[in-house]
PDB file of N, CA and C in Angstrom:
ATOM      1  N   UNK A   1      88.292  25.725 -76.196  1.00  0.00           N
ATOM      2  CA  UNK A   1      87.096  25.159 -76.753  1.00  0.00           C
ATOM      3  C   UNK A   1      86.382  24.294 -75.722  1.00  0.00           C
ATOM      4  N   UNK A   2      87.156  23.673 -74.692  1.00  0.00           N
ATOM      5  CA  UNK A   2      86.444  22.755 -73.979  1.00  0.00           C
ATOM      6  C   UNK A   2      85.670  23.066 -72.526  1.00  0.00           C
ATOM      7  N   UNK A   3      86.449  24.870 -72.709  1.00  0.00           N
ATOM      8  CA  UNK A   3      85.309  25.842 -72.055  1.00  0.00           C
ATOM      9  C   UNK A   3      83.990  25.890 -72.079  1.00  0.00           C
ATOM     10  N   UNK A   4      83.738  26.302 -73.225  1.00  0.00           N
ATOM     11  CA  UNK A   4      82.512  26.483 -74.138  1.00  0.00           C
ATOM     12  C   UNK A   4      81.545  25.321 -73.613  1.00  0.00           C
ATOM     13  N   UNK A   5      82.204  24.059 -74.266  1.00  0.00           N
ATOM     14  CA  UNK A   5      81.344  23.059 -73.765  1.00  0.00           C
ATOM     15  C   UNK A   5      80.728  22.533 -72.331  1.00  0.00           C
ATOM     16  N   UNK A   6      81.953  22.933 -71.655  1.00  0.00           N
ATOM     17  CA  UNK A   6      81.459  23.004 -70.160  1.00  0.00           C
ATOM     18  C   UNK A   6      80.620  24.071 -69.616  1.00  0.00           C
ATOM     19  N   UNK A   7      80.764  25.165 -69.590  1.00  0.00           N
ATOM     20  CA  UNK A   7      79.516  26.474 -69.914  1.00  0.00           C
ATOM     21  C   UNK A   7      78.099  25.926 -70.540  1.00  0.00           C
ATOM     22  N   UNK A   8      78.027  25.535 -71.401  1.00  0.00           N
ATOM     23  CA  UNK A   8      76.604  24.664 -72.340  1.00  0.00           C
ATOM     24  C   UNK A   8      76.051  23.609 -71.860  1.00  0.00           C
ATOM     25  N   UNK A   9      76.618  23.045 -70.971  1.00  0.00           N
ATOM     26  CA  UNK A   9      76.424  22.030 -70.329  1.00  0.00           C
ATOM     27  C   UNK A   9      75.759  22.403 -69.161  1.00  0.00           C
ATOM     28  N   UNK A  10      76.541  23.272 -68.193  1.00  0.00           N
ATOM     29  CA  UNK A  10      75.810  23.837 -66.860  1.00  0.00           C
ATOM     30  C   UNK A  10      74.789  24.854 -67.116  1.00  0.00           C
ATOM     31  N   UNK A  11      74.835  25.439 -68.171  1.00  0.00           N
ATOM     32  CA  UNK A  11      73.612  26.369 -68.965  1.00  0.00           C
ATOM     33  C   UNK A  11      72.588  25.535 -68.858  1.00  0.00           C
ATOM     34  N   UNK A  12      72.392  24.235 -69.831  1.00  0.00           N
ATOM     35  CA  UNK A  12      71.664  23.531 -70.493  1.00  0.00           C
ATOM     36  C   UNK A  12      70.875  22.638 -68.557  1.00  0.00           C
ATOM     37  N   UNK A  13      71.997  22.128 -67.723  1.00  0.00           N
ATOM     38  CA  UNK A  13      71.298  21.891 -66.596  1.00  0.00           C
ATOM     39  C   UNK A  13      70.158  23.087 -65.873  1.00  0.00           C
ATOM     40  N   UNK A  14      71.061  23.980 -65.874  1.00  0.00           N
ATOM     41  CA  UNK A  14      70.146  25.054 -65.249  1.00  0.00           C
ATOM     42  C   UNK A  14      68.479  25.164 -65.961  1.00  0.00           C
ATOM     43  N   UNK A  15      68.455  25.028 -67.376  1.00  0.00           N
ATOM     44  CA  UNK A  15      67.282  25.491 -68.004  1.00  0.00           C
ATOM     45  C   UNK A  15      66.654  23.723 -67.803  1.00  0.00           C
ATOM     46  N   UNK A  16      67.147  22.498 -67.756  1.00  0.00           N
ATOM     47  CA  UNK A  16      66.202  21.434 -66.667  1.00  0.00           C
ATOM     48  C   UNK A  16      66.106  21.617 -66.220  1.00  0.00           C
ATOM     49  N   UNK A  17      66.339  22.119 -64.879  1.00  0.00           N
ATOM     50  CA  UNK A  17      65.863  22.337 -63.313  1.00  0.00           C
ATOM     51  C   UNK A  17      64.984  23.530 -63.222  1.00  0.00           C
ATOM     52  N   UNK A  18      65.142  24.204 -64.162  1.00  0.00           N
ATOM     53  CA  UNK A  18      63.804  25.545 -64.361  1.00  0.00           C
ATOM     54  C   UNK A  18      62.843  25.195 -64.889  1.00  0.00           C
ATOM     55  N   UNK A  19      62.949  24.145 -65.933  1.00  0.00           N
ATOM     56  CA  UNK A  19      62.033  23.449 -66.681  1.00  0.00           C
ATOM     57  C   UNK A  19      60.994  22.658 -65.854  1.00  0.00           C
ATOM     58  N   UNK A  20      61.592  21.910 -64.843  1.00  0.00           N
ATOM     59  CA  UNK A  20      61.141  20.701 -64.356  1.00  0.00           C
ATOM     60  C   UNK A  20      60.273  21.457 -62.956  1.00  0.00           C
ATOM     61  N   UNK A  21      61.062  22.706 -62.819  1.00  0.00           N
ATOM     62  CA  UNK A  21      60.152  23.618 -61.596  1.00  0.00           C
ATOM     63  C   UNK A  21      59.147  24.016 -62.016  1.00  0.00           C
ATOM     64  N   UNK A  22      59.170  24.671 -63.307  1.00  0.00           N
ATOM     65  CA  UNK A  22      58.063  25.003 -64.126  1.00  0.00           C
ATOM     66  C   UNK A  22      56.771  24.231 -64.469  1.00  0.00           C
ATOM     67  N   UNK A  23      57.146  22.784 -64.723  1.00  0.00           N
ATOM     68  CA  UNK A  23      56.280  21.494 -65.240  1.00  0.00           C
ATOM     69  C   UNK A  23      55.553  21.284 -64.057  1.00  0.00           C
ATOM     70  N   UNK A  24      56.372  20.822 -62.826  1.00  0.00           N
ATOM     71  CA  UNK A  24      55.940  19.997 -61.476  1.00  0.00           C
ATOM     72  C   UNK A  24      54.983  21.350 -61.106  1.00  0.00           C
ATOM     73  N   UNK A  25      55.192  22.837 -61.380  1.00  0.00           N
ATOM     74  CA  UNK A  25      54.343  23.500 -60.231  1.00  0.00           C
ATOM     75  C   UNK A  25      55.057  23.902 -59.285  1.00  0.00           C
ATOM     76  N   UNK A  26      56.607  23.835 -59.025  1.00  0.00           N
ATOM     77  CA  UNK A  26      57.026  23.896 -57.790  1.00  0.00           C
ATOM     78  C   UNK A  26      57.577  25.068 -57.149  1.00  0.00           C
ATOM     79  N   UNK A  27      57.466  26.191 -58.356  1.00  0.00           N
ATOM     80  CA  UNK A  27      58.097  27.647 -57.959  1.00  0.00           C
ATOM     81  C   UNK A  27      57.275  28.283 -56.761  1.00  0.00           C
ATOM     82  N   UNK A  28      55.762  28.365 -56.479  1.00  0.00           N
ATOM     83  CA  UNK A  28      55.186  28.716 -55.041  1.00  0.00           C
ATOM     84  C   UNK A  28      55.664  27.937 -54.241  1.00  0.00           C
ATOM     85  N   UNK A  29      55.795  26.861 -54.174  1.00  0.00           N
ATOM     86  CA  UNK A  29      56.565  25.936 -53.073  1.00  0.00           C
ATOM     87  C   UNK A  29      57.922  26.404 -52.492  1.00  0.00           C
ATOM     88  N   UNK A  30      58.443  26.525 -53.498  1.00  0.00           N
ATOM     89  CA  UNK A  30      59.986  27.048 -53.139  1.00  0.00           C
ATOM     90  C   UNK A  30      60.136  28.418 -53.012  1.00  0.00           C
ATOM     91  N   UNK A  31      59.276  29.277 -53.696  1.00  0.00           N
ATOM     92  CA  UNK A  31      59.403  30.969 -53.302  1.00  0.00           C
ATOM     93  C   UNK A  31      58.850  30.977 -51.679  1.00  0.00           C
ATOM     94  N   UNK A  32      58.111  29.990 -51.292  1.00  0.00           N
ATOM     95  CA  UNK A  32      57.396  30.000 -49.755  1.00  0.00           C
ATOM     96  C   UNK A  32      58.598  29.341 -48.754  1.00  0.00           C
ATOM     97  N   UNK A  33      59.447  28.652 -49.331  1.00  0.00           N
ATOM     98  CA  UNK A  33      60.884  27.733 -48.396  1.00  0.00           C
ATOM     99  C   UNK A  33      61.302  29.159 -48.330  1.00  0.00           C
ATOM    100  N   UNK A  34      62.443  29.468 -49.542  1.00  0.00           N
ATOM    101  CA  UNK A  34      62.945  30.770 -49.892  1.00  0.00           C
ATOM    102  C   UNK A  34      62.367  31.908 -48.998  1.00  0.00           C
ATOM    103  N   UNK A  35      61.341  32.620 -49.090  1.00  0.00           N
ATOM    104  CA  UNK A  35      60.828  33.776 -48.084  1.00  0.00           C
ATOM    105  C   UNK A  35      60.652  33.339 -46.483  1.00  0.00           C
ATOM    106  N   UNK A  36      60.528  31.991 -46.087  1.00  0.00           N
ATOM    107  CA  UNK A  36      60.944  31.710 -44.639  1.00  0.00           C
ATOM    108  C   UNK A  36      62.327  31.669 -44.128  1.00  0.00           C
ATOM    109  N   UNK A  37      63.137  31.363 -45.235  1.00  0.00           N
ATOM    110  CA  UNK A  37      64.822  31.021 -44.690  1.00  0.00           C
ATOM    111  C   UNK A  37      64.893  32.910 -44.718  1.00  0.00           C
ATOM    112  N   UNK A  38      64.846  33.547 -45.913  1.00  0.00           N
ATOM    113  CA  UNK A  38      65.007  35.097 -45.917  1.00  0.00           C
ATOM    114  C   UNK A  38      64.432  35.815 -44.573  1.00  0.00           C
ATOM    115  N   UNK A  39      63.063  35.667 -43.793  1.00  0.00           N
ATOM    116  CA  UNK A  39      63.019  36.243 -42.891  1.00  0.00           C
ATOM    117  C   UNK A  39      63.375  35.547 -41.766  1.00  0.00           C
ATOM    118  N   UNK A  40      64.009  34.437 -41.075  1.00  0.00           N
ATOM    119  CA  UNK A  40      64.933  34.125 -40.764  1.00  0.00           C
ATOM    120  C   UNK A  40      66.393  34.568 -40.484  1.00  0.00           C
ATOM    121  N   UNK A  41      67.061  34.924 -41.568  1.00  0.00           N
ATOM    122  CA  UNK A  41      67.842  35.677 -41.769  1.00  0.00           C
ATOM    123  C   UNK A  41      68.065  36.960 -41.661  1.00  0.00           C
ATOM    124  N   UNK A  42      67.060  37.475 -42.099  1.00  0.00           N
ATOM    125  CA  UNK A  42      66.572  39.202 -41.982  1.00  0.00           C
ATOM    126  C   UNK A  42      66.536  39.652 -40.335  1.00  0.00           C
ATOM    127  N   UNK A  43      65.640  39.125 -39.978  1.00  0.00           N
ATOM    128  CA  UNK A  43      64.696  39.640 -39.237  1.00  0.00           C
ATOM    129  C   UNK A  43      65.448  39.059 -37.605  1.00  0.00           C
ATOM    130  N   UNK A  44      66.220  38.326 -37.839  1.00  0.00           N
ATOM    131  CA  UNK A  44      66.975  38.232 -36.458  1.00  0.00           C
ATOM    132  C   UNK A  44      66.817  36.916 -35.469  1.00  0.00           C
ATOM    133  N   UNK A  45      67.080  36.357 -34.538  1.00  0.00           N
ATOM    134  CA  UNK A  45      66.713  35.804 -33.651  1.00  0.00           C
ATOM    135  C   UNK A  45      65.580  36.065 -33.032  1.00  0.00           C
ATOM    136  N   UNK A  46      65.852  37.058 -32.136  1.00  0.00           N
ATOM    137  CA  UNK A  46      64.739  37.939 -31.246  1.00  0.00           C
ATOM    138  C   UNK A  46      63.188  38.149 -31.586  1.00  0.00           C
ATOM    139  N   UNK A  47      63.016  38.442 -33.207  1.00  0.00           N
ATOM    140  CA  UNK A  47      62.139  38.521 -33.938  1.00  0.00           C
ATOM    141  C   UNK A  47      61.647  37.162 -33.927  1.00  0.00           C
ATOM    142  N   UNK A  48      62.260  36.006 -34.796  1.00  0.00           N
ATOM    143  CA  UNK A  48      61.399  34.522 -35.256  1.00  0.00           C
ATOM    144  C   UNK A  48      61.135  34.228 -34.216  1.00  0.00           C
ATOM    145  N   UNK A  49      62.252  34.130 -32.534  1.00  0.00           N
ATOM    146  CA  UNK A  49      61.288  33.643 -31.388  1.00  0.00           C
ATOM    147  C   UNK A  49      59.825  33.706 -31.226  1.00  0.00           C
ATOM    148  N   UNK A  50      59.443  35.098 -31.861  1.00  0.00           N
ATOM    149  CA  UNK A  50      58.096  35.751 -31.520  1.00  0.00           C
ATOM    150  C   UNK A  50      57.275  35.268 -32.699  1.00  0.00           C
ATOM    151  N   UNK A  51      57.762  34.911 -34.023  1.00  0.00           N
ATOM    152  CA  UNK A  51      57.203  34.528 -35.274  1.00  0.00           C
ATOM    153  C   UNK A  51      56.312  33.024 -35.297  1.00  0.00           C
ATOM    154  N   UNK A  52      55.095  32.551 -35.540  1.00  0.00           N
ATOM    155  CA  UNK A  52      54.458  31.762 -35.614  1.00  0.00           C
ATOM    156  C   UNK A  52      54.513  30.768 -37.110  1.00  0.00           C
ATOM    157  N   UNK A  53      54.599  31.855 -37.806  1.00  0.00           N
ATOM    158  CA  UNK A  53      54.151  31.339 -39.222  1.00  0.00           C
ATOM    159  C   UNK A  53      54.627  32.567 -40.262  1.00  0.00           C
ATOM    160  N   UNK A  54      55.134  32.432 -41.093  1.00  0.00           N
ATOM    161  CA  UNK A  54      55.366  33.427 -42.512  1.00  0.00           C
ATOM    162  C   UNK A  54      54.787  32.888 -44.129  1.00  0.00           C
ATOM    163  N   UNK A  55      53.898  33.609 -44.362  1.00  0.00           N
ATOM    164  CA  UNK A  55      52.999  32.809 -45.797  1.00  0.00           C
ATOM    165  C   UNK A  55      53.230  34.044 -46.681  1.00  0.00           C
ATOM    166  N   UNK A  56      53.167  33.286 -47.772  1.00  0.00           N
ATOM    167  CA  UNK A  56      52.955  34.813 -48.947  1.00  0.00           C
ATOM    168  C   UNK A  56      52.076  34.124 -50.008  1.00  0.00           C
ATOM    169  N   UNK A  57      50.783  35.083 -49.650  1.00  0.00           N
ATOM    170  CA  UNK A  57      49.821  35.277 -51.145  1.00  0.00           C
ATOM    171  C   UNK A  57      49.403  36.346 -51.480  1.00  0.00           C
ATOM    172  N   UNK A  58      50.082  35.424 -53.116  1.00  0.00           N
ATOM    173  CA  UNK A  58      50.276  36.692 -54.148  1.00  0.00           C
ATOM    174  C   UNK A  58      51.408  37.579 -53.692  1.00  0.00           C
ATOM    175  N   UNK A  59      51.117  39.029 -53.745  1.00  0.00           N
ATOM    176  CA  UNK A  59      51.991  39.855 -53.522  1.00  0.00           C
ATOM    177  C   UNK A  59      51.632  40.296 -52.224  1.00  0.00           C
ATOM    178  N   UNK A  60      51.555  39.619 -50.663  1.00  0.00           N
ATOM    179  CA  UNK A  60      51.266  39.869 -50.023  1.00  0.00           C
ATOM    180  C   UNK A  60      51.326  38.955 -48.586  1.00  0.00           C
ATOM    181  N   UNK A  61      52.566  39.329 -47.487  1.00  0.00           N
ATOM    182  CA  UNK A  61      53.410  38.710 -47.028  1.00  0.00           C
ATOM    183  C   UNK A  61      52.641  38.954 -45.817  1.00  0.00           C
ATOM    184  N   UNK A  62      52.133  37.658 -45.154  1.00  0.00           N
ATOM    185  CA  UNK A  62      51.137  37.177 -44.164  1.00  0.00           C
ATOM    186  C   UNK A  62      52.519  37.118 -43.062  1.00  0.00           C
ATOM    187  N   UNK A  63      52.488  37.505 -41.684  1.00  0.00           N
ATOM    188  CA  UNK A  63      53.204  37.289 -40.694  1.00  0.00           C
ATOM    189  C   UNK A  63      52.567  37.437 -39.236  1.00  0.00           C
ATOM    190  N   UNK A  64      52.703  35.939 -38.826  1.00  0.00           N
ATOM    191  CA  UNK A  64      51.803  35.436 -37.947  1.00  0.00           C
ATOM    192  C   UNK A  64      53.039  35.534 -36.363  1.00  0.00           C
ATOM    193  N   UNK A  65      52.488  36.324 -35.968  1.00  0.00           N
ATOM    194  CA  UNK A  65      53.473  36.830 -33.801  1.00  0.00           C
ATOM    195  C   UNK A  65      52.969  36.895 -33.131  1.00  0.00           C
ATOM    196  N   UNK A  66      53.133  35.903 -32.336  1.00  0.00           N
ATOM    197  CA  UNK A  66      52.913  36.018 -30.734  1.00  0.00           C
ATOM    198  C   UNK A  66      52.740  36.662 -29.463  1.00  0.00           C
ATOM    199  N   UNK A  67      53.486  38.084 -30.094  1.00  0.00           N
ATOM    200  CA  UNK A  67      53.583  38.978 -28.788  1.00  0.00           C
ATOM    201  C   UNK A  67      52.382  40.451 -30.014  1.00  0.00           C
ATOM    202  N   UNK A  68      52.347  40.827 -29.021  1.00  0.00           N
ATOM    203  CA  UNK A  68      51.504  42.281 -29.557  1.00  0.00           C
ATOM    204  C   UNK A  68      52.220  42.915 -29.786  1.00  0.00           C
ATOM    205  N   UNK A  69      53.133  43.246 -28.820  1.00  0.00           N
ATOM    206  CA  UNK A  69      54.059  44.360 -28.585  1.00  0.00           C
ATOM    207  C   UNK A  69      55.200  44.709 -29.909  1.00  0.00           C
ATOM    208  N   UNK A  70      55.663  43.344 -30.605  1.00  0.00           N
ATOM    209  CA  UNK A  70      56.252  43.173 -31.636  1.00  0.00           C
ATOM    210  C   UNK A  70      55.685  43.380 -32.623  1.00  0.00           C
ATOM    211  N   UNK A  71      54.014  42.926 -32.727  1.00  0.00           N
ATOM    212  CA  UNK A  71      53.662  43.688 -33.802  1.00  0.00           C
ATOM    213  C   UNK A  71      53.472  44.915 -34.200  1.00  0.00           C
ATOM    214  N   UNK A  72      53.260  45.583 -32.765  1.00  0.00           N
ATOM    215  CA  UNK A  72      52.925  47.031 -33.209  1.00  0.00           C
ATOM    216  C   UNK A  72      54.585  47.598 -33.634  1.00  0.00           C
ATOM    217  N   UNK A  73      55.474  47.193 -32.561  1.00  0.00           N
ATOM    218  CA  UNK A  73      56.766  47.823 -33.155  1.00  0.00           C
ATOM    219  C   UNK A  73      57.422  47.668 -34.702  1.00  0.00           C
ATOM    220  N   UNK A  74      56.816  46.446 -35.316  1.00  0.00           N
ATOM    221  CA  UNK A  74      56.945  46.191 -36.825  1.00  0.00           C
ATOM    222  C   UNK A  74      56.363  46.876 -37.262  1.00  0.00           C
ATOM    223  N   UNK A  75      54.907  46.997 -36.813  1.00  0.00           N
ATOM    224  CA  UNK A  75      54.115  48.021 -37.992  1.00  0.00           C
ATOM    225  C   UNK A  75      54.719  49.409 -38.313  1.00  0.00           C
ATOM    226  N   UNK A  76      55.447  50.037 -37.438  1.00  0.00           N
ATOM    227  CA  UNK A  76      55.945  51.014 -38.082  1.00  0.00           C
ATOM    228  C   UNK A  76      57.239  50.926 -39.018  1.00  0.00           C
ATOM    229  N   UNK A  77      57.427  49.751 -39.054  1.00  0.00           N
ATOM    230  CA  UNK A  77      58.811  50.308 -40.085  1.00  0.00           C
ATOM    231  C   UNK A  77      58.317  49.263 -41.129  1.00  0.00           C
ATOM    232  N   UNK A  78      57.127  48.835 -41.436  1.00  0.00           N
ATOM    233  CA  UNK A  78      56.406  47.769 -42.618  1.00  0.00           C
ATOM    234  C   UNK A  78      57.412  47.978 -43.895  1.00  0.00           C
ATOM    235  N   UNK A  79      57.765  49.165 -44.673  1.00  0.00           N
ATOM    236  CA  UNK A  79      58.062  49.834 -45.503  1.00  0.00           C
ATOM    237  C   UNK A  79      59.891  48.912 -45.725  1.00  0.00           C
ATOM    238  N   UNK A  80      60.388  49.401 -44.641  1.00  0.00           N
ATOM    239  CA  UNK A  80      61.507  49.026 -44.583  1.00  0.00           C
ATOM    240  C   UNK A  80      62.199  47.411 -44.660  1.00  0.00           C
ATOM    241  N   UNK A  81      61.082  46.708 -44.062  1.00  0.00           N
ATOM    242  CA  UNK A  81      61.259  45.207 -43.905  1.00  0.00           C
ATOM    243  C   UNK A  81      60.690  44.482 -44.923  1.00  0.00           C
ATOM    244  N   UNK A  82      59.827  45.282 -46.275  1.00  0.00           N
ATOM    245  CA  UNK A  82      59.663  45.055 -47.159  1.00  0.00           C
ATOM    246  C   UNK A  82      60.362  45.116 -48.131  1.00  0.00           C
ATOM    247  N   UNK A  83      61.578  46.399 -48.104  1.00  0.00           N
ATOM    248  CA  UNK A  83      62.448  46.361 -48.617  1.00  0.00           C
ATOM    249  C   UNK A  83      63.812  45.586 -48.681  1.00  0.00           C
ATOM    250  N   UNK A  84      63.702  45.567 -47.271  1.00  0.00           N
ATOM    251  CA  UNK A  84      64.982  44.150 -47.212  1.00  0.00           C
ATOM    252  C   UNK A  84      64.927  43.058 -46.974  1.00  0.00           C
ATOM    253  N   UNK A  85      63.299  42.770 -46.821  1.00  0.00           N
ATOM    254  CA  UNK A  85      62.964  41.049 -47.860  1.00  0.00           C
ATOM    255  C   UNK A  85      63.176  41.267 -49.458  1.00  0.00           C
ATOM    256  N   UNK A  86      62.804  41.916 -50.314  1.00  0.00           N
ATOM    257  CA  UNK A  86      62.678  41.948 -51.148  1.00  0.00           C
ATOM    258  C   UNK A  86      64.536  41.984 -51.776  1.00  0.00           C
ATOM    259  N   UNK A  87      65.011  42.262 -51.415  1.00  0.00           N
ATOM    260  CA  UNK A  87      66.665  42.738 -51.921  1.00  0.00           C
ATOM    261  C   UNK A  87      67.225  41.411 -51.222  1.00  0.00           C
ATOM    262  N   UNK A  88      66.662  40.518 -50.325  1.00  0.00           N
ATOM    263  CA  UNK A  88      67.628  39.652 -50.144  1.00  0.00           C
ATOM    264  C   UNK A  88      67.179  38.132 -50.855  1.00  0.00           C
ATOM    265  N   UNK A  89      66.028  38.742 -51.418  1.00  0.00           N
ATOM    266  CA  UNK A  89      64.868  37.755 -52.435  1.00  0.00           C
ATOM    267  C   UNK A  89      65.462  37.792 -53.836  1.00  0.00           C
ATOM    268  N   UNK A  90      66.541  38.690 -53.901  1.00  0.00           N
ATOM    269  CA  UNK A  90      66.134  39.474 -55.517  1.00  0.00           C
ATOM    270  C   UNK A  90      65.890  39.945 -56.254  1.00  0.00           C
ATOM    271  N   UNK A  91      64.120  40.229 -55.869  1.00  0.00           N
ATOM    272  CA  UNK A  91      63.396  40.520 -56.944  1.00  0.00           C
ATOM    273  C   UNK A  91      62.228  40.924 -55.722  1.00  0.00           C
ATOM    274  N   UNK A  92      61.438  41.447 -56.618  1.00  0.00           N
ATOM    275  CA  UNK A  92      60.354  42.126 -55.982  1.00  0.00           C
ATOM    276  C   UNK A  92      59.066  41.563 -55.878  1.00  0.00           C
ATOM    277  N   UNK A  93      59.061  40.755 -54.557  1.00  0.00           N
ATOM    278  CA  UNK A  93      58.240  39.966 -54.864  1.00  0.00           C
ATOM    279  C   UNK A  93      56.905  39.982 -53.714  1.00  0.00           C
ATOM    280  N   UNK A  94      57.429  41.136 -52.591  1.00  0.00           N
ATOM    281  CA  UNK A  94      56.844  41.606 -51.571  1.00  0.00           C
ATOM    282  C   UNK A  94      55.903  43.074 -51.615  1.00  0.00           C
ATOM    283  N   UNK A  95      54.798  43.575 -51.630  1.00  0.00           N
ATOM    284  CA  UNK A  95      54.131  44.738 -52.052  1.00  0.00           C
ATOM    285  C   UNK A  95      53.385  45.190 -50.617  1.00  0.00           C
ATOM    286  N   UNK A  96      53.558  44.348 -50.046  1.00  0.00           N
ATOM    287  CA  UNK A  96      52.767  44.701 -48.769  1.00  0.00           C
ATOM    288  C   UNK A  96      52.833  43.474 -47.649  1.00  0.00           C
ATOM    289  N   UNK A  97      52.617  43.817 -46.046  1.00  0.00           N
ATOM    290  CA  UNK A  97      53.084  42.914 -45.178  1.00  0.00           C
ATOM    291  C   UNK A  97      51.627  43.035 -43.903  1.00  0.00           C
ATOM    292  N   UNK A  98      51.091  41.988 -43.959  1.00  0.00           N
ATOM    293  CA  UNK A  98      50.075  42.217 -42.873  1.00  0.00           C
ATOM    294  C   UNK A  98      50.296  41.560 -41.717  1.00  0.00           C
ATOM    295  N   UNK A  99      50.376  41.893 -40.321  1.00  0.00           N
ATOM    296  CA  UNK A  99      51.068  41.707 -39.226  1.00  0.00           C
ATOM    297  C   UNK A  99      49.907  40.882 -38.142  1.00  0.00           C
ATOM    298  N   UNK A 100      49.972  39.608 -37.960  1.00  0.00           N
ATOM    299  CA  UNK A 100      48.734  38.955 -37.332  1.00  0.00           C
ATOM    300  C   UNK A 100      49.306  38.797 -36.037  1.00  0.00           C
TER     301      UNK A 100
END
């Protein structure tokens, strides 16, 4: 029984801290932390050296590089690096990637 209650308890925290993300406004804030640590992670060393900036509006993942050469070599596999932001996100939250 004293399962239960401990379960209801960390339930009941979780739905404050969703609550309070919800109230404050703070889910774009944190989906924008979240999608910088993810391509970070993703995308390698070699890559962020060259990375300036990573923004997402709306459904649509702004990525700001330094070298040319990197962008054009991204642009061909757009498809793919959309897919494994998106799977290490969760959820689908990436529809397209424009390469600055």
């Amino acid at each position: 029984m004293r399962k239960n209650i401990r379960h209801n308890e960390t339930n009941s925290i979780e739905e404050l801290i969703n609550l309070f993300i919800k109230e404050n406004n703070l889910s774009k804030g944190l989906r924008q932390v979240k999608i910088e640590d993810v391509w970070k992670e993703q995308m390698g060393k070699g890559v962020v050296s060259y990375t300036n900036k990573v923004v997402l509006k709306g459904e649509l993942l702004f990525v700001y590089l330094n070298s040319a050469v990197l962008r054009e070599e991204l642009s061909y596999g757009k498809e793919k690096i959309i897919k494994i932001l998106n799977e290490a996100l969760g959820e689908e939250v990436i529809k397209r990637i424009k390469l600055l």
